[in-house]
C-alpha atoms as a PDB file:
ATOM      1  CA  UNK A   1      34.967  83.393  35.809  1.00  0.00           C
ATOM      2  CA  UNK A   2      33.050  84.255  32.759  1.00  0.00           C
ATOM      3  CA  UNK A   3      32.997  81.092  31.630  1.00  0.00           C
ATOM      4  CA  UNK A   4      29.341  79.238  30.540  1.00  0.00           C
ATOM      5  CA  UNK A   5      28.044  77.643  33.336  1.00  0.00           C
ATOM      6  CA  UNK A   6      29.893  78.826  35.888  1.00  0.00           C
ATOM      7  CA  UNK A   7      28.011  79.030  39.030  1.00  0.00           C
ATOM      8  CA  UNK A   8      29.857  82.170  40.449  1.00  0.00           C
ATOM      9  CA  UNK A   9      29.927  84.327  38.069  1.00  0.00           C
ATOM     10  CA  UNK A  10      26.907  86.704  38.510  1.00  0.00           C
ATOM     11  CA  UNK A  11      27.039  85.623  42.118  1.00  0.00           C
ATOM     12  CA  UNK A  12      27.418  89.175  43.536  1.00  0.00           C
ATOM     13  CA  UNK A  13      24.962  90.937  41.652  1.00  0.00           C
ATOM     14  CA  UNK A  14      22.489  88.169  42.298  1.00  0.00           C
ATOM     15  CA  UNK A  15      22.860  88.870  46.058  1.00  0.00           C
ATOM     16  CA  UNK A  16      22.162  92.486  45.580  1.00  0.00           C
ATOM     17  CA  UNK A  17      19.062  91.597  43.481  1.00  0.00           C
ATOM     18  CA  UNK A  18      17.616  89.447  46.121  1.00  0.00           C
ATOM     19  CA  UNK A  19      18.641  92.130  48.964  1.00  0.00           C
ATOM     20  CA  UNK A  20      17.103  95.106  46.923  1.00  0.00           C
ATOM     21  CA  UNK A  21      14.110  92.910  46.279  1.00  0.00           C
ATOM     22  CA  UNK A  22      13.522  91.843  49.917  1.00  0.00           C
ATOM     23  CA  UNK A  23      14.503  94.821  51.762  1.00  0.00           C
ATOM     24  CA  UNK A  24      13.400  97.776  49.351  1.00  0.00           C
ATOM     25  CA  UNK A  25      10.655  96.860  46.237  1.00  0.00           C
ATOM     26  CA  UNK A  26       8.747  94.283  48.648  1.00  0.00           C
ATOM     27  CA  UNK A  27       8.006  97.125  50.845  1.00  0.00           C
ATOM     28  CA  UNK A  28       6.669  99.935  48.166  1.00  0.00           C
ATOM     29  CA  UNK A  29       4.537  97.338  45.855  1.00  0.00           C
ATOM     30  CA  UNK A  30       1.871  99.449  43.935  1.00  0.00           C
ATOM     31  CA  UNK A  31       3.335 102.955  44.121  1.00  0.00           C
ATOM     32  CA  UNK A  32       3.901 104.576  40.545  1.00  0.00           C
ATOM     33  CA  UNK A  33       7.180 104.304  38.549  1.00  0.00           C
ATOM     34  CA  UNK A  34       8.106 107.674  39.933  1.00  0.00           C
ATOM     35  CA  UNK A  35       7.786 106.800  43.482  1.00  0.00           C
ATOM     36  CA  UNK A  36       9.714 102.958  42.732  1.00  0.00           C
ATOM     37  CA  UNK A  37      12.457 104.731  41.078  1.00  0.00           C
ATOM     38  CA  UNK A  38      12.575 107.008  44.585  1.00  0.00           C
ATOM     39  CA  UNK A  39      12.817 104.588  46.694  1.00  0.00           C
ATOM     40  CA  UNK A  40      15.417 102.135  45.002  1.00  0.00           C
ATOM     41  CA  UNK A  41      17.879 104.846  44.484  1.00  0.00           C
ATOM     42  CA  UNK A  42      17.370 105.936  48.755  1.00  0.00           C
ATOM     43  CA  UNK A  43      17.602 102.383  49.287  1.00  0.00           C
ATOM     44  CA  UNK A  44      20.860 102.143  47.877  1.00  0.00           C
ATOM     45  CA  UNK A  45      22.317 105.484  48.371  1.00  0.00           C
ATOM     46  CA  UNK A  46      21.283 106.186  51.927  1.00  0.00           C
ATOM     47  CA  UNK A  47      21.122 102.726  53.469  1.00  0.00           C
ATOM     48  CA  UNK A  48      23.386 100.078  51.330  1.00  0.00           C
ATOM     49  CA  UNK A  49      26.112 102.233  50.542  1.00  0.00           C
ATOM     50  CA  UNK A  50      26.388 104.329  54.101  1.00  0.00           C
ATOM     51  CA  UNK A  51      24.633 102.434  56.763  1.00  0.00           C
ATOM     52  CA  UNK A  52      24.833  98.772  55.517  1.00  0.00           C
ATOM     53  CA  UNK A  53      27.760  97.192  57.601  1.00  0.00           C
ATOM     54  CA  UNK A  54      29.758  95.257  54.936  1.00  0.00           C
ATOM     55  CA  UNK A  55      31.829  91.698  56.273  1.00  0.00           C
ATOM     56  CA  UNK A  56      34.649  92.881  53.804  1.00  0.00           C
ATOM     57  CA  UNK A  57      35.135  95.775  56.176  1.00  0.00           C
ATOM     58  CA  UNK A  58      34.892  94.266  59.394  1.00  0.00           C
ATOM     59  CA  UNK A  59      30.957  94.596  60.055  1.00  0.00           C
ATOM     60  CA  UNK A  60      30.828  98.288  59.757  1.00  0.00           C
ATOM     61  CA  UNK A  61      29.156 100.634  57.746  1.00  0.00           C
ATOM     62  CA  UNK A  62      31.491 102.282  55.141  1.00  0.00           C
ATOM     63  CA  UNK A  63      31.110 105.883  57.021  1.00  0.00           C
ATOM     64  CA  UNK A  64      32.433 104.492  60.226  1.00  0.00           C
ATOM     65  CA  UNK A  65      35.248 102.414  58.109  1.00  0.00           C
ATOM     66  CA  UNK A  66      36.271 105.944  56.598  1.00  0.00           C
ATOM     67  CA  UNK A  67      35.926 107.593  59.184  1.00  0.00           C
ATOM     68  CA  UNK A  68      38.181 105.410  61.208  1.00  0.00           C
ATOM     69  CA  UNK A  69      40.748 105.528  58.693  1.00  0.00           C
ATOM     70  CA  UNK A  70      41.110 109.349  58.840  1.00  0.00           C
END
């Protein structure tokens, strides 16, 4: 996979990019580097981490996964 010029290799990362980009830093344009670096980390602490529902779990968030496996 780490090969030059192959296609999926960042693939993963580049989806998070263009999800962080479209869901979080589209919304806050022109606040101060303080406030950006707020908002990225709730983005991905409080909604893509906990709330986001994930396919590789069955379309549920990762608290409800957990929480069903307990």
């Amino acid at each position: 996979m780490s090969r030059k010029g192959d296609c999926y290799d960042n693939a993963m990362m580049e989806s998070f990019n263009a999800t962080l980009k479209g869901e979080c830093t589209d919304r806050h344009a022109g606040k101060s580097h303080t406030q950006a670096r707020q908002a990225i980390f709730e983005f991905i602490e409080i909604w893509y981490n906990r709330q986001r529902r994930h396919s590789s779990l069955g379309y549920v968030s990762p608290l409800a996964f957990e929480q069903r496996q307990s």
